[in-house]
PDB file of N, CA and C in Angstrom:
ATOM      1  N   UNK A   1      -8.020  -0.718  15.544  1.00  0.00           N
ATOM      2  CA  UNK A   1      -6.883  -0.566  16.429  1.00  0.00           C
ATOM      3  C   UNK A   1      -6.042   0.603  15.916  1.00  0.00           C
ATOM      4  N   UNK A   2      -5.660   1.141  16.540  1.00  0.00           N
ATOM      5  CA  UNK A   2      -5.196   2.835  16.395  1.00  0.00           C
ATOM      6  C   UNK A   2      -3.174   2.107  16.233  1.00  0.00           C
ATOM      7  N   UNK A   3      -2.891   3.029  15.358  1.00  0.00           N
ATOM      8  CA  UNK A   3      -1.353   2.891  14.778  1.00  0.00           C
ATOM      9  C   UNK A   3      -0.404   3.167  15.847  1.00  0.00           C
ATOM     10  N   UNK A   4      -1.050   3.694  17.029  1.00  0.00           N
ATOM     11  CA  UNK A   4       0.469   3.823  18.646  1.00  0.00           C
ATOM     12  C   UNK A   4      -0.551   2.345  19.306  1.00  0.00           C
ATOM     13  N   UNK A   5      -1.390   1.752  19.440  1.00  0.00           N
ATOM     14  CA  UNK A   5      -1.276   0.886  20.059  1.00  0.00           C
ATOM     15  C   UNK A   5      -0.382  -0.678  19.463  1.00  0.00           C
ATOM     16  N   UNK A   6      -0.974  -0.620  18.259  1.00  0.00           N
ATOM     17  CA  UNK A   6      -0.182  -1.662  17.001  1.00  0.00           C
ATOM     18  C   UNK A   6       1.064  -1.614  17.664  1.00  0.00           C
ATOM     19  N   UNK A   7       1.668  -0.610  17.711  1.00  0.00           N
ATOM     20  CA  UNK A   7       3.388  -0.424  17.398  1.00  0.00           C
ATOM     21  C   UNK A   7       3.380  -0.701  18.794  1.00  0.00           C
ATOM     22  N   UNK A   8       3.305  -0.260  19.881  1.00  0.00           N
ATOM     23  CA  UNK A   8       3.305  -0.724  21.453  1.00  0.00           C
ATOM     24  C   UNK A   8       3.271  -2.026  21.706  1.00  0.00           C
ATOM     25  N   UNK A   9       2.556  -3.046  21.163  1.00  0.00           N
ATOM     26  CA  UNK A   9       2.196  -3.808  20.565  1.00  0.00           C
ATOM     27  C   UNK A   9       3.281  -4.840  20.180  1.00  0.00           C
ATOM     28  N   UNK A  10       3.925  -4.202  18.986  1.00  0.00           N
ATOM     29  CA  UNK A  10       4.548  -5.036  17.992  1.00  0.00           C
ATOM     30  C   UNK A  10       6.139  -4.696  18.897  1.00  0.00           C
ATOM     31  N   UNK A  11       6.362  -3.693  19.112  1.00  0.00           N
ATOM     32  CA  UNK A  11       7.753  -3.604  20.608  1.00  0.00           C
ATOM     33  C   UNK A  11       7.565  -4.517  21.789  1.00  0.00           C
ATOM     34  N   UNK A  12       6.321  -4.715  22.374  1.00  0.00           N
ATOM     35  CA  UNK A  12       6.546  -5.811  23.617  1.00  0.00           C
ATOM     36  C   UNK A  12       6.493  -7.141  23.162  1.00  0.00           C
ATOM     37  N   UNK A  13       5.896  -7.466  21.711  1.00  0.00           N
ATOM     38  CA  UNK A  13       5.922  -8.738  20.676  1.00  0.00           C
ATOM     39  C   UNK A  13       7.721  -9.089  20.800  1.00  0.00           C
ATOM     40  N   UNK A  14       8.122  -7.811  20.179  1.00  0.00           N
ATOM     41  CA  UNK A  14       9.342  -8.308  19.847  1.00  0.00           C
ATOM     42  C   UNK A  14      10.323  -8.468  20.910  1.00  0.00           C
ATOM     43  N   UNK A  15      10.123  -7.803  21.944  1.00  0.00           N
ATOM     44  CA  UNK A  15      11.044  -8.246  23.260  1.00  0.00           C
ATOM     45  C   UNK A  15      11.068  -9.598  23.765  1.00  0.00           C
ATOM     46  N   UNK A  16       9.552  -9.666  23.614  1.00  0.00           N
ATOM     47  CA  UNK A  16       9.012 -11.437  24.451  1.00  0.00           C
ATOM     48  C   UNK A  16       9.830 -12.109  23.705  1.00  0.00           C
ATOM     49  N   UNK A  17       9.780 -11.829  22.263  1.00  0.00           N
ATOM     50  CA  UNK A  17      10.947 -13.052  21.169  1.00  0.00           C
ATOM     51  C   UNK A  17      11.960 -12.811  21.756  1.00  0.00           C
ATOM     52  N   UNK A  18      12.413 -12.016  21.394  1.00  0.00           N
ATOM     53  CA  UNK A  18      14.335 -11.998  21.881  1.00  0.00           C
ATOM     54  C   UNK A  18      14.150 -12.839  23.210  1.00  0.00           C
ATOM     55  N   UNK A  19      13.460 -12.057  24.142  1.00  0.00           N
ATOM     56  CA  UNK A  19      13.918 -12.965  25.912  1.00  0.00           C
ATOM     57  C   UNK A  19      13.828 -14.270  25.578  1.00  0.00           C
ATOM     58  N   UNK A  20      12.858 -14.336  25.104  1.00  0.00           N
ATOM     59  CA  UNK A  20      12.373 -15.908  24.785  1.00  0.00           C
ATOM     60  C   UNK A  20      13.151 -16.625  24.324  1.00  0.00           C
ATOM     61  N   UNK A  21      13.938 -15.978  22.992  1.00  0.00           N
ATOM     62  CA  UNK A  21      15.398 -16.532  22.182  1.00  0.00           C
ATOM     63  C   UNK A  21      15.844 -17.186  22.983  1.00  0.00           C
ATOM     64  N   UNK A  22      16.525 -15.576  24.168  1.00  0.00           N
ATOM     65  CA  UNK A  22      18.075 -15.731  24.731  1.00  0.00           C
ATOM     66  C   UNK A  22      17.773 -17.034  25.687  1.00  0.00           C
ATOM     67  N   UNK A  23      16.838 -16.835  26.147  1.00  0.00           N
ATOM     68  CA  UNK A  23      16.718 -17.870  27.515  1.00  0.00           C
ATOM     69  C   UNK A  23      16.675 -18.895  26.570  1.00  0.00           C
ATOM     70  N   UNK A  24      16.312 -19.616  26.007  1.00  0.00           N
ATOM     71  CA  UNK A  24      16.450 -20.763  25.223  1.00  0.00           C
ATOM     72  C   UNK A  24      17.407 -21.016  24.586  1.00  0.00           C
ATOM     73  N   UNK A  25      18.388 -20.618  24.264  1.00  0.00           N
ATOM     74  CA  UNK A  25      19.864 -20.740  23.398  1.00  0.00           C
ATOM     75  C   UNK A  25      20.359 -21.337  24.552  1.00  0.00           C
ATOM     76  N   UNK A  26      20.961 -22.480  24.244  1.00  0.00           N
ATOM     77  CA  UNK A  26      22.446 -23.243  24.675  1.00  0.00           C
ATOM     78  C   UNK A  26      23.298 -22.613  25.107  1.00  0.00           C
ATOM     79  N   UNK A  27      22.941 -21.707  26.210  1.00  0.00           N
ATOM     80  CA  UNK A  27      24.708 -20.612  26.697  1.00  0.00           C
ATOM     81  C   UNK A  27      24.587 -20.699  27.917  1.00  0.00           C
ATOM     82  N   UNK A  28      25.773 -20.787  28.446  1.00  0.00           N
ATOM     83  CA  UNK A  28      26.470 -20.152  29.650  1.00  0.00           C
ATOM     84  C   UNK A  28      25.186 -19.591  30.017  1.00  0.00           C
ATOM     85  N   UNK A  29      25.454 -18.884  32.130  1.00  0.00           N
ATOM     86  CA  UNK A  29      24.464 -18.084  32.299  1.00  0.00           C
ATOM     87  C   UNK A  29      24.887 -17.180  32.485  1.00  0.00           C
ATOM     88  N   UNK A  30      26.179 -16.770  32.424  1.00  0.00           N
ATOM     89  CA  UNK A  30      27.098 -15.753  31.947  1.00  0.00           C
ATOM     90  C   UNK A  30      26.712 -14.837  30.594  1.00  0.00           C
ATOM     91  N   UNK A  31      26.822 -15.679  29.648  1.00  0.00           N
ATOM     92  CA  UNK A  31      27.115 -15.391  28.450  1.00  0.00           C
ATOM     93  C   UNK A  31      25.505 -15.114  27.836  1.00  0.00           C
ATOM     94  N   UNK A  32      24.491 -16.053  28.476  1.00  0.00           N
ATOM     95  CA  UNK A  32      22.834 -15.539  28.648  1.00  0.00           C
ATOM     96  C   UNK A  32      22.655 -14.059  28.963  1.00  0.00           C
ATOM     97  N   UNK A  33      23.273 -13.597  30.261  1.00  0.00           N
ATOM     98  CA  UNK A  33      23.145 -12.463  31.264  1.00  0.00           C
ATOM     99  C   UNK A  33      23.785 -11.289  29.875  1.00  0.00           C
ATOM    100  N   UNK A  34      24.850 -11.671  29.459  1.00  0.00           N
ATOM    101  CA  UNK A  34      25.670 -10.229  28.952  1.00  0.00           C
ATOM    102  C   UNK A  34      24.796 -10.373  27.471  1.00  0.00           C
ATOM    103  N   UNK A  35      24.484 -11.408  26.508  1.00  0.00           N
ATOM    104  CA  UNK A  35      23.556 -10.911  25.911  1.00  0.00           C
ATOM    105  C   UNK A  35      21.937 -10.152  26.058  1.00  0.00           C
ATOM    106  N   UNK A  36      21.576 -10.459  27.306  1.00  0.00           N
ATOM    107  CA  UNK A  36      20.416  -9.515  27.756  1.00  0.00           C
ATOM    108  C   UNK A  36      20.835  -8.374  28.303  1.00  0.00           C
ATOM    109  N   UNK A  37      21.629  -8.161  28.232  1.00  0.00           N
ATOM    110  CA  UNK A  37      22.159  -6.672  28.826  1.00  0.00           C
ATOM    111  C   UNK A  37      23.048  -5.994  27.806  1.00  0.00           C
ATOM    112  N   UNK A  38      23.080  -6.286  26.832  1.00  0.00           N
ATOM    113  CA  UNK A  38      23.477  -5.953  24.869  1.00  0.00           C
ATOM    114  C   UNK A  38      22.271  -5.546  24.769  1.00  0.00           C
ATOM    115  N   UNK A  39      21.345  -6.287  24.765  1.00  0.00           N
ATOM    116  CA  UNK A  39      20.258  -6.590  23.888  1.00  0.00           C
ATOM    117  C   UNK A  39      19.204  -5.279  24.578  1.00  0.00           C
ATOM    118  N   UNK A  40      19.274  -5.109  25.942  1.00  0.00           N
ATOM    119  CA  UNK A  40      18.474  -3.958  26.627  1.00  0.00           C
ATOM    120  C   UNK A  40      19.325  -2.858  26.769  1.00  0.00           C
ATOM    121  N   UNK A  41      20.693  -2.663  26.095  1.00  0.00           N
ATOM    122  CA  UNK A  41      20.910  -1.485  25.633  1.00  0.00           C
ATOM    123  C   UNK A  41      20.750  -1.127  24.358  1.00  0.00           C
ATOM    124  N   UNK A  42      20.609  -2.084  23.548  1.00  0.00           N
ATOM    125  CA  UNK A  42      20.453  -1.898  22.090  1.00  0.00           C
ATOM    126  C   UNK A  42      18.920  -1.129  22.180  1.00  0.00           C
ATOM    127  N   UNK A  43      18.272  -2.096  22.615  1.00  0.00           N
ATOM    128  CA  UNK A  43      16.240  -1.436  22.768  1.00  0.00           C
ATOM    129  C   UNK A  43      16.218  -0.376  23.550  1.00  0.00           C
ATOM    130  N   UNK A  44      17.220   0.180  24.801  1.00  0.00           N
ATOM    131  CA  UNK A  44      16.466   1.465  24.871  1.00  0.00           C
ATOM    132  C   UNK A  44      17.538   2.352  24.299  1.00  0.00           C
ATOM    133  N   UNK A  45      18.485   2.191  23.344  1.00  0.00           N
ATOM    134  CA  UNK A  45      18.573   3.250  22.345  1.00  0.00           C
ATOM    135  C   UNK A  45      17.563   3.523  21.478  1.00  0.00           C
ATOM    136  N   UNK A  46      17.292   2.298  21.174  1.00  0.00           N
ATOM    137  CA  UNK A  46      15.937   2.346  19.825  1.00  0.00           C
ATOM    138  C   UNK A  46      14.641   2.901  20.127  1.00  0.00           C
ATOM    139  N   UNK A  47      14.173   2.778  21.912  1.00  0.00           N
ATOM    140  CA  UNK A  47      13.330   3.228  22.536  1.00  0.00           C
ATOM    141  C   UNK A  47      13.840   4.899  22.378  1.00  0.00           C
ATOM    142  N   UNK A  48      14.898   5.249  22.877  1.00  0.00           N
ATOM    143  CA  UNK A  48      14.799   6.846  22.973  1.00  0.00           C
ATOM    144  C   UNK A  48      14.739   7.881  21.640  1.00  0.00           C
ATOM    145  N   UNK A  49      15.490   6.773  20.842  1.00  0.00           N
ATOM    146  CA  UNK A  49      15.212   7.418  18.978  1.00  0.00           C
ATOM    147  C   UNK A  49      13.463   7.920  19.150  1.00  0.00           C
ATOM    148  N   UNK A  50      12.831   6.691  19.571  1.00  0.00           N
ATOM    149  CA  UNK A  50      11.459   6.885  18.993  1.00  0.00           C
ATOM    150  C   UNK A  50      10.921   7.946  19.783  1.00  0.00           C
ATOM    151  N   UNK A  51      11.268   7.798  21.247  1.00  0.00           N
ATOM    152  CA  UNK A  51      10.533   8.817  21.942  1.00  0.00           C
ATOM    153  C   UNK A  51      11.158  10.574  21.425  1.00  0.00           C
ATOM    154  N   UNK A  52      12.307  10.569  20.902  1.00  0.00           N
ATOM    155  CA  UNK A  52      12.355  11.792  20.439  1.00  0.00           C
ATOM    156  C   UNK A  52      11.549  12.175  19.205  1.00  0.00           C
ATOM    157  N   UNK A  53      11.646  11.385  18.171  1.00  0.00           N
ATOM    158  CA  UNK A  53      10.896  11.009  17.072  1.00  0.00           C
ATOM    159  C   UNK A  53       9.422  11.554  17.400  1.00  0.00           C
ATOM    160  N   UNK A  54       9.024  10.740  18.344  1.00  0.00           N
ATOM    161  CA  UNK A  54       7.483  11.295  18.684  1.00  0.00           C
ATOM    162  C   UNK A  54       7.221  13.152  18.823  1.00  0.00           C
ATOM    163  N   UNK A  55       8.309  13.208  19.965  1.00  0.00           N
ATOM    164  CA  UNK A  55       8.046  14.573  20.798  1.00  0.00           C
ATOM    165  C   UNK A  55       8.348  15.291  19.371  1.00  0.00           C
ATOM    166  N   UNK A  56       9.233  15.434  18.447  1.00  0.00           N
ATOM    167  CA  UNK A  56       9.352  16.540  17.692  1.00  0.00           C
ATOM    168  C   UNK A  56       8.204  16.438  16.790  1.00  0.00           C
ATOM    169  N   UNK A  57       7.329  15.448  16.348  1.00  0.00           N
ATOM    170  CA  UNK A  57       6.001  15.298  15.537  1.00  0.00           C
ATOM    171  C   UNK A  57       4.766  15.970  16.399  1.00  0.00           C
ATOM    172  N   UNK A  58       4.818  15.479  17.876  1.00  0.00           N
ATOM    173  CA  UNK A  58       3.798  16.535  18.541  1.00  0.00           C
ATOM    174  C   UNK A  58       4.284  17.783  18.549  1.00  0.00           C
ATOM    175  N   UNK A  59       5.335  18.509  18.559  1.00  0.00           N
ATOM    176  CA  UNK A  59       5.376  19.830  18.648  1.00  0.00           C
ATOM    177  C   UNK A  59       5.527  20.498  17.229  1.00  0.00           C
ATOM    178  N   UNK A  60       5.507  19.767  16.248  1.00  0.00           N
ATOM    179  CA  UNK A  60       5.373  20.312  14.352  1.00  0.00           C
ATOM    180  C   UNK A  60       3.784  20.022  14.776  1.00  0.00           C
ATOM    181  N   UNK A  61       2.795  19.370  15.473  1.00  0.00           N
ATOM    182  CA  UNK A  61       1.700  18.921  15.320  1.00  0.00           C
ATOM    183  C   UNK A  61       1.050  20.732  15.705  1.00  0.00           C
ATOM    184  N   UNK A  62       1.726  20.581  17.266  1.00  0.00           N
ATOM    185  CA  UNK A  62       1.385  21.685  18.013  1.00  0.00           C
ATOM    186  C   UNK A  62       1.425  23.035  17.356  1.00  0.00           C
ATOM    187  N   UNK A  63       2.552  23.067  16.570  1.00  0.00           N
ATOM    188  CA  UNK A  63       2.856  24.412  15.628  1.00  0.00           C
ATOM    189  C   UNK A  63       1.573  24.022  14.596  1.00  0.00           C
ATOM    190  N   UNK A  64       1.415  23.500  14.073  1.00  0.00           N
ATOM    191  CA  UNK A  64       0.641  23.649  12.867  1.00  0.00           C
ATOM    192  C   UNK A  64      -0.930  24.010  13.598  1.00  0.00           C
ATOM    193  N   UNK A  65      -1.113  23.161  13.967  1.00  0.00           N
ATOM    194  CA  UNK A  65      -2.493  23.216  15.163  1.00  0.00           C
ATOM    195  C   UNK A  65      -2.606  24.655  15.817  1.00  0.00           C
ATOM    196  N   UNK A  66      -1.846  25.611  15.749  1.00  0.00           N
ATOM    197  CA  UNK A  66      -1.782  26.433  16.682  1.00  0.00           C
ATOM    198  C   UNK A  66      -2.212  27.990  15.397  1.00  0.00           C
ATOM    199  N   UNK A  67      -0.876  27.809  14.059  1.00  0.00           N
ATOM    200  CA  UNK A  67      -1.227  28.113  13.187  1.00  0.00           C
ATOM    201  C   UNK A  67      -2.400  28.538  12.684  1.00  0.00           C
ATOM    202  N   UNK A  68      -3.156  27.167  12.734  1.00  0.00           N
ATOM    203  CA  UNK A  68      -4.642  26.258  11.637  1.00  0.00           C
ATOM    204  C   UNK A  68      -5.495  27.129  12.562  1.00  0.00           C
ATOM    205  N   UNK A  69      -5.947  27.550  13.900  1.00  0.00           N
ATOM    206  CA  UNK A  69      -6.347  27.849  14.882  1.00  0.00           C
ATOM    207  C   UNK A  69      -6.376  29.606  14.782  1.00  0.00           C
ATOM    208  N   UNK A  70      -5.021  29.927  14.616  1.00  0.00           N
ATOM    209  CA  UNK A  70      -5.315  31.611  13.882  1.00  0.00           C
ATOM    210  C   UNK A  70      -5.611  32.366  13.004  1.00  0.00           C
ATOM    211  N   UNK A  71      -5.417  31.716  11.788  1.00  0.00           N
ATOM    212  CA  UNK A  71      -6.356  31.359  10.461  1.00  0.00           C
ATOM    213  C   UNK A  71      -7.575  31.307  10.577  1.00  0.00           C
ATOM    214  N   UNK A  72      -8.376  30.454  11.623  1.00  0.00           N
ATOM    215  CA  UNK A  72      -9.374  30.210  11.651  1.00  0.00           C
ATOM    216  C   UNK A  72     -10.419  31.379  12.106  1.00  0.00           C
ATOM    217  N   UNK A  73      -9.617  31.779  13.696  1.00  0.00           N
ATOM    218  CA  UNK A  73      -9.825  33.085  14.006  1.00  0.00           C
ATOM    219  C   UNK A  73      -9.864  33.964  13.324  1.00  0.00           C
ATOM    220  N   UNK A  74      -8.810  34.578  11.937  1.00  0.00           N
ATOM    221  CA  UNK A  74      -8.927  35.169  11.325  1.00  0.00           C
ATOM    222  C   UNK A  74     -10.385  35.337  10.573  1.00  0.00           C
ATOM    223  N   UNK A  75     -10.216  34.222   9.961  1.00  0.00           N
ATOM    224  CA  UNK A  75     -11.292  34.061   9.098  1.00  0.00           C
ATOM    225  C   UNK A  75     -12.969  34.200   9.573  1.00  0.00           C
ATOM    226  N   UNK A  76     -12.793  33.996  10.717  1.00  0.00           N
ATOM    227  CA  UNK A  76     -13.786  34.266  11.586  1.00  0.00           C
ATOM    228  C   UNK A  76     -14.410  35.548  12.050  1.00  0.00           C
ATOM    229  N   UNK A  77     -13.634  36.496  12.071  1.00  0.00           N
ATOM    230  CA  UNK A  77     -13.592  37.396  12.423  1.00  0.00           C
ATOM    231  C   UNK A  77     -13.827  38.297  11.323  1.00  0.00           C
ATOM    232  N   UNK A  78     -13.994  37.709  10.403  1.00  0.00           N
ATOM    233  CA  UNK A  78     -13.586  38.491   9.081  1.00  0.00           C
ATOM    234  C   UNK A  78     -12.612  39.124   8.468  1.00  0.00           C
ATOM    235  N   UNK A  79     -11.317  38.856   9.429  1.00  0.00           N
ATOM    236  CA  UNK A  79      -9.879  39.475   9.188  1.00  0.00           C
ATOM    237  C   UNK A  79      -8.851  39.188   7.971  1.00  0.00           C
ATOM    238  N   UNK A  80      -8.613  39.808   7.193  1.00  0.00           N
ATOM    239  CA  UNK A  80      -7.694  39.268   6.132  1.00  0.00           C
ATOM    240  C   UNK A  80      -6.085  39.562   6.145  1.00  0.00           C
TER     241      UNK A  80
END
């Protein structure tokens, strides 16, 4: 199992808990409602951390890859 499915994975794991929590706690359906709506702004802050997180690792990926790629050419070519 590849390390982005795990983690995809282990984020919809951990949502099902929380919903699962909230709906099961002894509250109001008031007081149910405004903790799921805490709780799904808290996750897609944490969601957009990651998705930036990602994009700047593919584009250091992309730079290096792009780099590794003219080097290669170089070397290929016999160019020093």
């Amino acid at each position: 199992m590849s390390k982005g499915k795990f983690a995809l994975g282990a984020i919809f794991g951990a949502v099902a808990g929380v919903v699962a929590g909230v709906l099961t706690a002894p509250k109001s359906g008031k007081e149910t409602q405004a903790d799921l709506k805490a709780k799904k702004a808290e996750l897609k802050v944490e969601a957009e951390k990651k998705v930036e997180l990602a994009k700047s690792k593919a584009a250091d990926l992309k730079k290096r890859t792009k780099r590794a790629v003219k080097g290669a050419e170089k070397g290929f070519k016999g160019e020093e």
